[in-house]
C-alpha atoms as a PDB file:
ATOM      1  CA  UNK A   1       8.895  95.340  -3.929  1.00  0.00           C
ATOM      2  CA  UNK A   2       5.442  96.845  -2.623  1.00  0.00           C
ATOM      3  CA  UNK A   3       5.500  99.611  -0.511  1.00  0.00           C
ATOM      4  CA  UNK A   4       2.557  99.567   1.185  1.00  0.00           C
ATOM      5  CA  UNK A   5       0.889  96.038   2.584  1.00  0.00           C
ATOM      6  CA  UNK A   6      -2.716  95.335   2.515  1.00  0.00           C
ATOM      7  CA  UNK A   7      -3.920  93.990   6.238  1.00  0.00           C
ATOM      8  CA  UNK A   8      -8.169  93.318   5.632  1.00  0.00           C
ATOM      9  CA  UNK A   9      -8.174  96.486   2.924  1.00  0.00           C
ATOM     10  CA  UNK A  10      -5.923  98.724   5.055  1.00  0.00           C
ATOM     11  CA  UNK A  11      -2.858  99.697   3.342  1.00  0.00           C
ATOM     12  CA  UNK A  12      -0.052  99.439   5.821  1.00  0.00           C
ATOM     13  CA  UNK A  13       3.819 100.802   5.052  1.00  0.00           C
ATOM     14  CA  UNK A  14       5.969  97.944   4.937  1.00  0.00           C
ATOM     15  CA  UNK A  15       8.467  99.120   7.116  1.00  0.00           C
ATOM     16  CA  UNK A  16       6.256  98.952  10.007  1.00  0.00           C
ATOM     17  CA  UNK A  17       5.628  94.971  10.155  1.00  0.00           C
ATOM     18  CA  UNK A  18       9.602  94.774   9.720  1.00  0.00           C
ATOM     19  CA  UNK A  19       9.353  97.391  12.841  1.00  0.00           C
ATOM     20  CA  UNK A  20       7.557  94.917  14.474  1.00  0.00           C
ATOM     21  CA  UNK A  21       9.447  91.823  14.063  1.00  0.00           C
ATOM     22  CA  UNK A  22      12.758  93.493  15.124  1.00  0.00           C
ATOM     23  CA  UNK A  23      10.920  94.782  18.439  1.00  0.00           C
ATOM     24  CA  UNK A  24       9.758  90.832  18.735  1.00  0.00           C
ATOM     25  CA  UNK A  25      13.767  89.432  17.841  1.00  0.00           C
ATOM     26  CA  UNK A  26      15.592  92.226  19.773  1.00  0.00           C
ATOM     27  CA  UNK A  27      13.168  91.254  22.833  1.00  0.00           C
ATOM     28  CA  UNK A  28      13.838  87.955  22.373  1.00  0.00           C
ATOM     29  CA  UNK A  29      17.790  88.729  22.162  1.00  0.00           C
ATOM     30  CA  UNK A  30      17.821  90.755  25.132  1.00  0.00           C
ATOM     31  CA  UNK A  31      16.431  88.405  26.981  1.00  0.00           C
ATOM     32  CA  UNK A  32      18.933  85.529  26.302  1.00  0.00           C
ATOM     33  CA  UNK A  33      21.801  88.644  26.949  1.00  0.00           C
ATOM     34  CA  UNK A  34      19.951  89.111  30.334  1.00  0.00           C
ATOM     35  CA  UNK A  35      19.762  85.127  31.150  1.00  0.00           C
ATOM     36  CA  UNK A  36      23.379  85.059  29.982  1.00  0.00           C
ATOM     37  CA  UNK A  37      24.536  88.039  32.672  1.00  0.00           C
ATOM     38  CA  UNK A  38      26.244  89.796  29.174  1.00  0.00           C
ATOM     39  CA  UNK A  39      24.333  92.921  30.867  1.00  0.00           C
ATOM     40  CA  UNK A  40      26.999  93.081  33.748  1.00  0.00           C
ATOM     41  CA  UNK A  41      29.661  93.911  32.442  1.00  0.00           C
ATOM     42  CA  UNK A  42      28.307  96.762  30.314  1.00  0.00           C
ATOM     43  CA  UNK A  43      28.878 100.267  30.756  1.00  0.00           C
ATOM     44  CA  UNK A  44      25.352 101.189  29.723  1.00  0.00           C
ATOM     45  CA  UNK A  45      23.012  98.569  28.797  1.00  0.00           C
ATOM     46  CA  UNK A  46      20.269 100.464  27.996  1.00  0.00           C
ATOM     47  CA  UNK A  47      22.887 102.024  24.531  1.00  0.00           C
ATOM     48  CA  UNK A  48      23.605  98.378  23.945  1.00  0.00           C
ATOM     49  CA  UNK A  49      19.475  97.638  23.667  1.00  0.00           C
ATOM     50  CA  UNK A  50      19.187 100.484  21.576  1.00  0.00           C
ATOM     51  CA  UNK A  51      22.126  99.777  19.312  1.00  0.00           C
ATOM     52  CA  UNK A  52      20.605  96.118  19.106  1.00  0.00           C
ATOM     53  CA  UNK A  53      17.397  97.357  17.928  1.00  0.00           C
ATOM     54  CA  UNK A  54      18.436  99.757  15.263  1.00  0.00           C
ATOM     55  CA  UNK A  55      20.799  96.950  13.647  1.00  0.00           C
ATOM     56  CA  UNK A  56      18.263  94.138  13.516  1.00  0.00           C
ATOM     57  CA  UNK A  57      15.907  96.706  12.031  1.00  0.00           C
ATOM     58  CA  UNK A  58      18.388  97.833   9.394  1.00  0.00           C
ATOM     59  CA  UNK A  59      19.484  94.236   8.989  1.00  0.00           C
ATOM     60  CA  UNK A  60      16.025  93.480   8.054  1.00  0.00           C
ATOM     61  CA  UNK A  61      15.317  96.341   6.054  1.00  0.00           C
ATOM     62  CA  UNK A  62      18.425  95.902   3.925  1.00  0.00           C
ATOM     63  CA  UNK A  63      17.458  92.486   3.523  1.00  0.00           C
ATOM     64  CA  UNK A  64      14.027  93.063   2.317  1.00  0.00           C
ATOM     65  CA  UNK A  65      15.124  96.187  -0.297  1.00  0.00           C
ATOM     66  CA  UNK A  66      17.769  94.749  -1.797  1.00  0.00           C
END
């Protein structure tokens, strides 16, 4: 598995395009959550985003390491 990515010559880790992509699916997420009115009934939403964001990043990480 490479560590680093090369984007026109510049070597880029590989964690931060995965970084990326779980910003893009947890926005995505939380705004089908907010649509949905899941946000309501939570205690603190802004834990939930959080929480959302570090499990599609490890999901994705784990996914691409293994």
């Amino acid at each position: 598995m490479p560590r680093e990515v090369s984007l026109f010559g510049v070597l880029i880790p590989t964690l931060l395009p995965l970084f990326l992509a779980s910003l893009l699916l947890q926005g995505l997420l939380d705004w089908a959550l907010g649509h949905a009115g899941a946000y309501r009934r939570l205690l603190h939403p802004a834990l939930v985003r959080l929480c959302l964001l570090v499990c599609i990043f490890s999901a994705l990480t784990m996914g691409l390491y293994q």
